[in-house]
N, C-alpha and C. Protein backbone atom coordinates (compact mmCIF):
# COMPACT_ATOMS: atom_id res chain seq x y z
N UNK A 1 -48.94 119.38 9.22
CA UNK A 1 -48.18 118.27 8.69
C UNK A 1 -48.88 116.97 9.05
N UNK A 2 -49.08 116.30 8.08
CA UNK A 2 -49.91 114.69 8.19
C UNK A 2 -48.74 113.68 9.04
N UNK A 3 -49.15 113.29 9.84
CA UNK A 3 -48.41 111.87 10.18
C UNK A 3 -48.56 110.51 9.15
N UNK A 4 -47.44 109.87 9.13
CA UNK A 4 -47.51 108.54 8.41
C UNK A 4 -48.40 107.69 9.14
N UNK A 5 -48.97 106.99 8.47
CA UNK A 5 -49.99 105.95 9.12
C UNK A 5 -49.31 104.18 8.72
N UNK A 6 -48.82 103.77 8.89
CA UNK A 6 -48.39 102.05 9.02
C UNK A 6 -46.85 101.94 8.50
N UNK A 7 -46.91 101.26 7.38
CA UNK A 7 -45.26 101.54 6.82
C UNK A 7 -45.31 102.03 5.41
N UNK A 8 -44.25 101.98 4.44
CA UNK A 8 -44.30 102.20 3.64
C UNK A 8 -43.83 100.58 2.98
N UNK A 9 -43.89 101.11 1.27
CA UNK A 9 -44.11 99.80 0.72
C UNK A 9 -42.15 99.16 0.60
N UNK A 10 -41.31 99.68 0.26
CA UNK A 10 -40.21 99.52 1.00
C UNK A 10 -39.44 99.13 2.04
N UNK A 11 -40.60 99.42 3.01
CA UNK A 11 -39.79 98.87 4.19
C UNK A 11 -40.55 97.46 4.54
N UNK A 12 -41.65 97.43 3.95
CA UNK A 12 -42.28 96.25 3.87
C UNK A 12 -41.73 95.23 3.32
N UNK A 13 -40.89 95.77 1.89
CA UNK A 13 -40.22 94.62 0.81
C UNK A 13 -38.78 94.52 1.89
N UNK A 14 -38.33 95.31 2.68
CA UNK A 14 -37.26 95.15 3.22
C UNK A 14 -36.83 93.75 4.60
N UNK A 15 -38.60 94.27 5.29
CA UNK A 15 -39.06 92.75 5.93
C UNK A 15 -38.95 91.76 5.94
N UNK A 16 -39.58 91.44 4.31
CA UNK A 16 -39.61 90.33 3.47
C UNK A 16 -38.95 90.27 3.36
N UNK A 17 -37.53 90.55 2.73
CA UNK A 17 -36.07 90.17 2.11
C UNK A 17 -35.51 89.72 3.23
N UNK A 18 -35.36 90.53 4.57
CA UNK A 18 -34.63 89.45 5.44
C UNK A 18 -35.02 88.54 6.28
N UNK A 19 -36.62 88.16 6.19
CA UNK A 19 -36.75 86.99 6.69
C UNK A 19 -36.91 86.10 5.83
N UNK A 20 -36.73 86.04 4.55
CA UNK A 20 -36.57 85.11 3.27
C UNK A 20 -35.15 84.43 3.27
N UNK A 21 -33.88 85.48 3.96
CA UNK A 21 -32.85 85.13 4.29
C UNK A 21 -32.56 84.41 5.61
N UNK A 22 -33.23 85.09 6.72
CA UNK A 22 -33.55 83.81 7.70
C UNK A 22 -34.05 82.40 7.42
N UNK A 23 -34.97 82.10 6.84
CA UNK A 23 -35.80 81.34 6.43
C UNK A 23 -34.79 80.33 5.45
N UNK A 24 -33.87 80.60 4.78
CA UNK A 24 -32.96 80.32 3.96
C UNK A 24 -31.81 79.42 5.09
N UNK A 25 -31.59 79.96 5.68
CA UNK A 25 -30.64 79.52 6.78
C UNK A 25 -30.65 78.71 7.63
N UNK A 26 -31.81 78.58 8.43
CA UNK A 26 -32.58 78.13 9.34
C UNK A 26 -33.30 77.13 8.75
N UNK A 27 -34.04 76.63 7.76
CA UNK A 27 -34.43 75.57 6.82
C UNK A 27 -33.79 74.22 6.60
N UNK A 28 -32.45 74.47 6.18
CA UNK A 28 -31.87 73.12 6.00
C UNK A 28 -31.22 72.97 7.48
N UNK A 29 -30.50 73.84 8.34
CA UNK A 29 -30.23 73.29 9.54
C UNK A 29 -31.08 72.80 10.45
N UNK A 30 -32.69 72.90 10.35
CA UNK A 30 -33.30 72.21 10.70
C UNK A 30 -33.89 71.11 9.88
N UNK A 31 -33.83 70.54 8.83
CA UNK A 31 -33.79 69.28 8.30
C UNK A 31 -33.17 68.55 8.91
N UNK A 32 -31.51 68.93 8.75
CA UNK A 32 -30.38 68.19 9.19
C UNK A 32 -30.86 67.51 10.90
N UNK A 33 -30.86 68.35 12.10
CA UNK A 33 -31.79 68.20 12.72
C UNK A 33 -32.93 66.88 13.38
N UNK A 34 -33.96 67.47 12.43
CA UNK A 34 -35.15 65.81 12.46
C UNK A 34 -34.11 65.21 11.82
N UNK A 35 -33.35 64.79 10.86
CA UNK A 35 -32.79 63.81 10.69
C UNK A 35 -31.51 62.91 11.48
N UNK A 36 -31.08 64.05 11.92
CA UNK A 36 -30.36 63.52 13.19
C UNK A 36 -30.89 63.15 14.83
N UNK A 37 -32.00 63.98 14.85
CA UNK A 37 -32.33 62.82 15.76
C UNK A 37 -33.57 61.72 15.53
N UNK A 38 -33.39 61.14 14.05
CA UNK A 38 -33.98 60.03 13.78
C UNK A 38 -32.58 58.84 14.04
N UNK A 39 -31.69 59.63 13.51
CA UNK A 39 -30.45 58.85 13.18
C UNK A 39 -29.92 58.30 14.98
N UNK A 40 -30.11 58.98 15.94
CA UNK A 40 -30.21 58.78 17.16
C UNK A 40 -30.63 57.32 17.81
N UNK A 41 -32.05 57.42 16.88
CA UNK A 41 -32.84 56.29 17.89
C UNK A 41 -32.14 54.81 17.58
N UNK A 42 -31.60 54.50 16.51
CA UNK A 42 -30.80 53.30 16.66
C UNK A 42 -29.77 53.79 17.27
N UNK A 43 -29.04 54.03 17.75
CA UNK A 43 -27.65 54.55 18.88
C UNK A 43 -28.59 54.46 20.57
N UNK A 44 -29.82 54.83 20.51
CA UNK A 44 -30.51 54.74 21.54
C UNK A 44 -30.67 53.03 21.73
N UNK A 45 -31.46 52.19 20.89
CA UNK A 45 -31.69 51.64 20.95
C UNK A 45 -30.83 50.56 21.18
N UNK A 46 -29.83 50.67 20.69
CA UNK A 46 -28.40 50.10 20.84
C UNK A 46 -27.91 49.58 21.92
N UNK A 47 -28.28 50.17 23.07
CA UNK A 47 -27.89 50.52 24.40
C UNK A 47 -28.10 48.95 25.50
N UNK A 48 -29.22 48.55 24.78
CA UNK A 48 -29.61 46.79 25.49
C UNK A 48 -28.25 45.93 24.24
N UNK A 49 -27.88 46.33 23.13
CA UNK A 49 -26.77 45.07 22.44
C UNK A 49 -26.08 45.23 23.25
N UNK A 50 -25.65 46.86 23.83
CA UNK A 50 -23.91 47.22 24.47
C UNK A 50 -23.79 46.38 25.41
N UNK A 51 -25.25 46.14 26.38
CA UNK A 51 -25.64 45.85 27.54
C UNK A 51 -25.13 44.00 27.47
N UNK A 52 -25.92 43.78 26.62
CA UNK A 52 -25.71 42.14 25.85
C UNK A 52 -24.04 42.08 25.86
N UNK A 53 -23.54 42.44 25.09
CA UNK A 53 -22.05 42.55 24.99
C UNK A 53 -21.38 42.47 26.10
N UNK A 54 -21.32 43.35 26.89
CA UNK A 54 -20.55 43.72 28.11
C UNK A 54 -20.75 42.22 29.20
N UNK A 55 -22.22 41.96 29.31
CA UNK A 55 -22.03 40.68 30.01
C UNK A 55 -21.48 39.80 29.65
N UNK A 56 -21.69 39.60 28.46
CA UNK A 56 -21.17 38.19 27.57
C UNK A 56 -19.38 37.99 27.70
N UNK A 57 -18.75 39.54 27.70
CA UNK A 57 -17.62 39.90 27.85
C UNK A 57 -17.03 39.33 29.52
N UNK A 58 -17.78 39.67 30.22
CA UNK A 58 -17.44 39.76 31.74
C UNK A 58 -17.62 38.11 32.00
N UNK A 59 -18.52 37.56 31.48
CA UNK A 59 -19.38 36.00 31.79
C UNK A 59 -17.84 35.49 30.81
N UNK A 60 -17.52 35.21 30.42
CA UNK A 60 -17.08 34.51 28.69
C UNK A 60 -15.66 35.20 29.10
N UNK A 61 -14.99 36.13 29.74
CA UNK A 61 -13.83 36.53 30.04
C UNK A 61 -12.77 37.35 28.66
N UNK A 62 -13.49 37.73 28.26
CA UNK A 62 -13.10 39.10 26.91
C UNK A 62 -14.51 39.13 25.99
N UNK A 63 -13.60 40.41 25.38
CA UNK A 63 -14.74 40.57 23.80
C UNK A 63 -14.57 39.67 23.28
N UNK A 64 -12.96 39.17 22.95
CA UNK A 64 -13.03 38.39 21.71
C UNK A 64 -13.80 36.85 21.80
N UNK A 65 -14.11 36.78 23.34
CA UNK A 65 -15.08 35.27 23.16
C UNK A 65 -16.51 35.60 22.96
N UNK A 66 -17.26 37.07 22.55
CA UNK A 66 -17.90 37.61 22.29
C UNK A 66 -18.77 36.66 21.08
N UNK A 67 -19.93 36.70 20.54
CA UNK A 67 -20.24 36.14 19.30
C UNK A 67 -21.58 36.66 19.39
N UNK A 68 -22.30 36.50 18.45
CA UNK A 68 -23.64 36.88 17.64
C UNK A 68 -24.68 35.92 18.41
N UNK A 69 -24.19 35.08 18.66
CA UNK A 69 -25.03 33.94 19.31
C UNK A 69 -25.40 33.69 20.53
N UNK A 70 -23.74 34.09 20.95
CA UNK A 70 -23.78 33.25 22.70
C UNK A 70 -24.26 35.37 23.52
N UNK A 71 -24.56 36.32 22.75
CA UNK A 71 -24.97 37.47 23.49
C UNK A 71 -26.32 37.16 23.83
N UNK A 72 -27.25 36.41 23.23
CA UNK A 72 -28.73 36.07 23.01
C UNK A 72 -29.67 37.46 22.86
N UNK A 73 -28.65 38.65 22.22
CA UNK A 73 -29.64 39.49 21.66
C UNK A 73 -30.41 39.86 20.29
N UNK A 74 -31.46 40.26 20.92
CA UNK A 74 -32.36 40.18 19.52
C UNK A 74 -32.69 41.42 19.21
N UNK A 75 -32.85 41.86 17.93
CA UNK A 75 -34.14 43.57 17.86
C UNK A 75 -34.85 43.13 16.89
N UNK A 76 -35.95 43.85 16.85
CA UNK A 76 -37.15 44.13 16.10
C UNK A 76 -37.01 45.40 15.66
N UNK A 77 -37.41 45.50 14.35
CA UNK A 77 -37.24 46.61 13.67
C UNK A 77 -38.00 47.98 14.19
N UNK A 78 -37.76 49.00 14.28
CA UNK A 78 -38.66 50.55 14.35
C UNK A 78 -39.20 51.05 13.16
N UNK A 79 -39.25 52.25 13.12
CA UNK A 79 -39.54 53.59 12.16
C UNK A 79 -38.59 53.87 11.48
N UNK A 80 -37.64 54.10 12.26
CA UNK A 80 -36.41 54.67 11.71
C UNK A 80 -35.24 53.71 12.49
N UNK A 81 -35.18 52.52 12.68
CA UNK A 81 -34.29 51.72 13.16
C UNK A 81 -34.43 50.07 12.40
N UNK A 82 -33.60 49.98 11.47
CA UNK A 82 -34.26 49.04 10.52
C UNK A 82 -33.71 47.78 11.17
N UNK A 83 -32.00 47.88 11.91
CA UNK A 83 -31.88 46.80 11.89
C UNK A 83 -30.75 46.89 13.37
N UNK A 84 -30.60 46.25 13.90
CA UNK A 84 -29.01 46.49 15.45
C UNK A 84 -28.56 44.82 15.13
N UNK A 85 -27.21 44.85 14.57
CA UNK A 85 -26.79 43.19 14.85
C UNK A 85 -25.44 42.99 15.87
N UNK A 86 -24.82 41.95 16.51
CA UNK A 86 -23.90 42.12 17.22
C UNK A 86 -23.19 41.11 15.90
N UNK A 87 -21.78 41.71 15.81
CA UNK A 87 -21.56 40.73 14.69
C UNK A 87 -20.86 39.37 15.20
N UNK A 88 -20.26 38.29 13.96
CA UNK A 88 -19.61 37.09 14.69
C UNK A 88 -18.68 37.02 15.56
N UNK A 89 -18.05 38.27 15.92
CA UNK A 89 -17.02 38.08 16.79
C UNK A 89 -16.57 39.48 17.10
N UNK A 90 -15.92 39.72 18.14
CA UNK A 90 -15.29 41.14 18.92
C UNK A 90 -16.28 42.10 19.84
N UNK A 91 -17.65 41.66 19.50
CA UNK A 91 -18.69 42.38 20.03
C UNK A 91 -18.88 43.69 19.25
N UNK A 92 -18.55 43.64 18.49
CA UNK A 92 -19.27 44.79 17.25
C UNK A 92 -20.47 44.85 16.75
N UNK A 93 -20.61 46.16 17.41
CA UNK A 93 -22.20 46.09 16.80
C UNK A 93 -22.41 46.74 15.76
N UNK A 94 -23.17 46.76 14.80
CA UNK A 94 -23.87 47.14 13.35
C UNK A 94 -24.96 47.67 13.34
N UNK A 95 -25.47 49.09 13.34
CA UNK A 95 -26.97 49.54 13.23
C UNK A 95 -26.93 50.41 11.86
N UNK A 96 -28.68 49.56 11.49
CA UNK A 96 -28.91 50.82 9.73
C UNK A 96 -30.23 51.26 10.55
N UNK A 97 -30.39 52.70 9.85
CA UNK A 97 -31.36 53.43 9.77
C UNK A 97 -32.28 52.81 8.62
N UNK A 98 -33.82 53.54 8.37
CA UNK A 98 -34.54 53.33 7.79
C UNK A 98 -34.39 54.50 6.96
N UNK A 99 -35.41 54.34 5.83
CA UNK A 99 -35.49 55.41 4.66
C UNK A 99 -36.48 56.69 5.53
N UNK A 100 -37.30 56.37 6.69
CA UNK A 100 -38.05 56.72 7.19
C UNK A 100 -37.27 58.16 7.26
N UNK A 101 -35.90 58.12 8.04
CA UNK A 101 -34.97 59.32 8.50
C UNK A 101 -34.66 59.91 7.32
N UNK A 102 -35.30 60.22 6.44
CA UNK A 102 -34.76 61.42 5.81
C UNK A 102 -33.77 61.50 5.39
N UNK A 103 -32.71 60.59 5.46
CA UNK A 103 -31.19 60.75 5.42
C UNK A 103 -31.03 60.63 4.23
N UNK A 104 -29.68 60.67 3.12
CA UNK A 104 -29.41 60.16 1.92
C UNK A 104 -27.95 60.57 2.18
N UNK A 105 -27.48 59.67 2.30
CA UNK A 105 -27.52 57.95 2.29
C UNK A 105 -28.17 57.73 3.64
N UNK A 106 -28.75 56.84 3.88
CA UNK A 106 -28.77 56.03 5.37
C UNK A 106 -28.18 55.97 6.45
N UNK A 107 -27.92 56.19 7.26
CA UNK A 107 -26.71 56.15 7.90
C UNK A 107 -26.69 54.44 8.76
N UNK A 108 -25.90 54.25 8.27
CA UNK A 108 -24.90 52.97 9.24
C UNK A 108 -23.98 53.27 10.37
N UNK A 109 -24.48 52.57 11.68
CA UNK A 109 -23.39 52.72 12.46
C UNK A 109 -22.48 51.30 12.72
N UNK A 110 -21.52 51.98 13.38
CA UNK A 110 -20.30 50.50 13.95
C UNK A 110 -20.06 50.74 14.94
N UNK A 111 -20.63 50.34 16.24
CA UNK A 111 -19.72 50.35 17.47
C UNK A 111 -18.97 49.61 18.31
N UNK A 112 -17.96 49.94 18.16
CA UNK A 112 -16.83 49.14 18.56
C UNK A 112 -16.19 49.12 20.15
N UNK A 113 -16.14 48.18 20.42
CA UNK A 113 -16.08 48.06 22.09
C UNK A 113 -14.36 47.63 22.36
N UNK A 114 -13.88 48.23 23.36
CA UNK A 114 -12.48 47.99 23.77
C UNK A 114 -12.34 48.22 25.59
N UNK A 115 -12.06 47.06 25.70
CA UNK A 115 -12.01 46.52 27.36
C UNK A 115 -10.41 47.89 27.61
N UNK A 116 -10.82 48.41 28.55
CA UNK A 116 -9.59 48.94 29.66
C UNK A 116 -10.06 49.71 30.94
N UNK A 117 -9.10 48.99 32.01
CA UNK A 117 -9.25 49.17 33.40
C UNK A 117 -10.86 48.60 33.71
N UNK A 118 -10.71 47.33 33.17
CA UNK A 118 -12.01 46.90 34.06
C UNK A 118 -13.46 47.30 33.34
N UNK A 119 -13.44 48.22 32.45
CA UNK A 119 -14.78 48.91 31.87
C UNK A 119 -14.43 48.57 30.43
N UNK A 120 -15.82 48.69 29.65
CA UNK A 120 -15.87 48.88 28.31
C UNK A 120 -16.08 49.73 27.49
N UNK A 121 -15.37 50.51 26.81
CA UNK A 121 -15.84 51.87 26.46
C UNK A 121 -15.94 51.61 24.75
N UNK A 122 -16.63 52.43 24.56
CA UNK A 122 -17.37 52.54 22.96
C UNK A 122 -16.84 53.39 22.00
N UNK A 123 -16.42 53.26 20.71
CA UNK A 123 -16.06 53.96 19.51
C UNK A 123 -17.18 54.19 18.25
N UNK A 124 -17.71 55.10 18.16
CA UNK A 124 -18.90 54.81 17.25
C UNK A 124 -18.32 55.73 15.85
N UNK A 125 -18.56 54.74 14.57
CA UNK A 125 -18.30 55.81 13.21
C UNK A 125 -19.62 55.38 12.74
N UNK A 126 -19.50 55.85 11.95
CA UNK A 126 -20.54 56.11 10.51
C UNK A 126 -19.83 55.46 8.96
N UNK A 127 -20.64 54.50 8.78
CA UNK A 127 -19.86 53.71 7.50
C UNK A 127 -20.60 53.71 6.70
N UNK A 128 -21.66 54.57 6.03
CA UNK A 128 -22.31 54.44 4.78
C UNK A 128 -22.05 55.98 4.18
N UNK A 129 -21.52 56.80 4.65
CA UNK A 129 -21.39 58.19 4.06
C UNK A 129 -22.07 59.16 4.17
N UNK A 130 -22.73 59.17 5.32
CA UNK A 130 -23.94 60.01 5.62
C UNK A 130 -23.31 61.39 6.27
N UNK A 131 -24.08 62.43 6.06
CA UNK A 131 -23.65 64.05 6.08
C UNK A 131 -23.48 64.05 7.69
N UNK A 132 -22.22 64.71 7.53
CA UNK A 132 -21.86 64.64 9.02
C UNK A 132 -22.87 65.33 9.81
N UNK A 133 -23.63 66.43 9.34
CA UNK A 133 -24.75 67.00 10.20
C UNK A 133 -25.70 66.70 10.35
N UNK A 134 -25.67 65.41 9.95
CA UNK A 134 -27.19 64.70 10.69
C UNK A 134 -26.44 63.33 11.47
N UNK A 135 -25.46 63.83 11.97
CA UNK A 135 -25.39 62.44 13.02
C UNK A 135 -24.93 62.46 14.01
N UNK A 136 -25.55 61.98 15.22
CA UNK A 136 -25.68 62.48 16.52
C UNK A 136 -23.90 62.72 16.76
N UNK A 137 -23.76 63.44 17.37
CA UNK A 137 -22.39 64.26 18.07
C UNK A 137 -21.73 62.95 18.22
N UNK A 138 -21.94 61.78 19.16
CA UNK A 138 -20.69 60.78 19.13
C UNK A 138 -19.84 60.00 18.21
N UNK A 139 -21.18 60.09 16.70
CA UNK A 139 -20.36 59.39 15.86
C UNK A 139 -19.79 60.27 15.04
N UNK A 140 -19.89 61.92 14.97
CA UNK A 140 -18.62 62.55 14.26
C UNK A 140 -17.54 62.49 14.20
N UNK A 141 -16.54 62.23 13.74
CA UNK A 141 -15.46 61.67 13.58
C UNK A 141 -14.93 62.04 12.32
């Protein structure tokens, strides 16, 4: 009796079929992925406005004497961080992504600051409509 020597052509096509189905699966959840942690680096970057804010808050005696002006923060654009603004009032901050991230739509963030017990704690959404699976875990909502 001959022994088989490698595989047959069947189990070969069988191979193929389920790592075509892996490959299927695993594909867009890793898009989503690089795009979420592009979507990150403005939320990273963010971190010197919060910083801006919080003093201005503590110095100035609330958010609401908060302003765009008297925080004296600035950004310069990234890769994928087009823009961080503190807006005119409450200490809200505003970050867009770049086209760079892959995203469609862009993602926009809002983070919103609310004084209790002495600390400032942060609310972050997503206001341009961007797929919830590309955006970092805090701003799901």
């Amino acid at each position: 009796m001959n022994k088989q020597q490698g595989f047959t052509l069947i189990e070969l096509m069988i191979v193929i079929a389920i790592l075509g189905i892996l490959i299927a699966i695993a594909l867009p959840a890793y898009q989503d992925y690089t795009v979420r942690t592009k979507n990150a680096e403005c939320l990273n970057a963010s971190a010197a406005a919060k910083l801006a804010v919080t003093e201005t808050a503590q110095d100035r005696g609330g958010l609401d004497k908060v302003t765009d002006t008297n925080t004296g923060y600035a950004f310069t654009a990234s890769k994928y961080c087009a823009s961080i603004k503190v807006e005119t009032k409450d200490g809200i901050i505003v970050t867009e992504g770049t086209a760079d991230t892959g995203g469609n739509p862009i993602a926009k963030f809002k983070l919103t600051p609310t004084a209790a017990d002495g600390r400032i704690d942060w609310a972050c959404t997503e206001t341009n409509g961007a797929k919830k699976s590309q955006l970092p875990a805090e701003c799901r909502k």
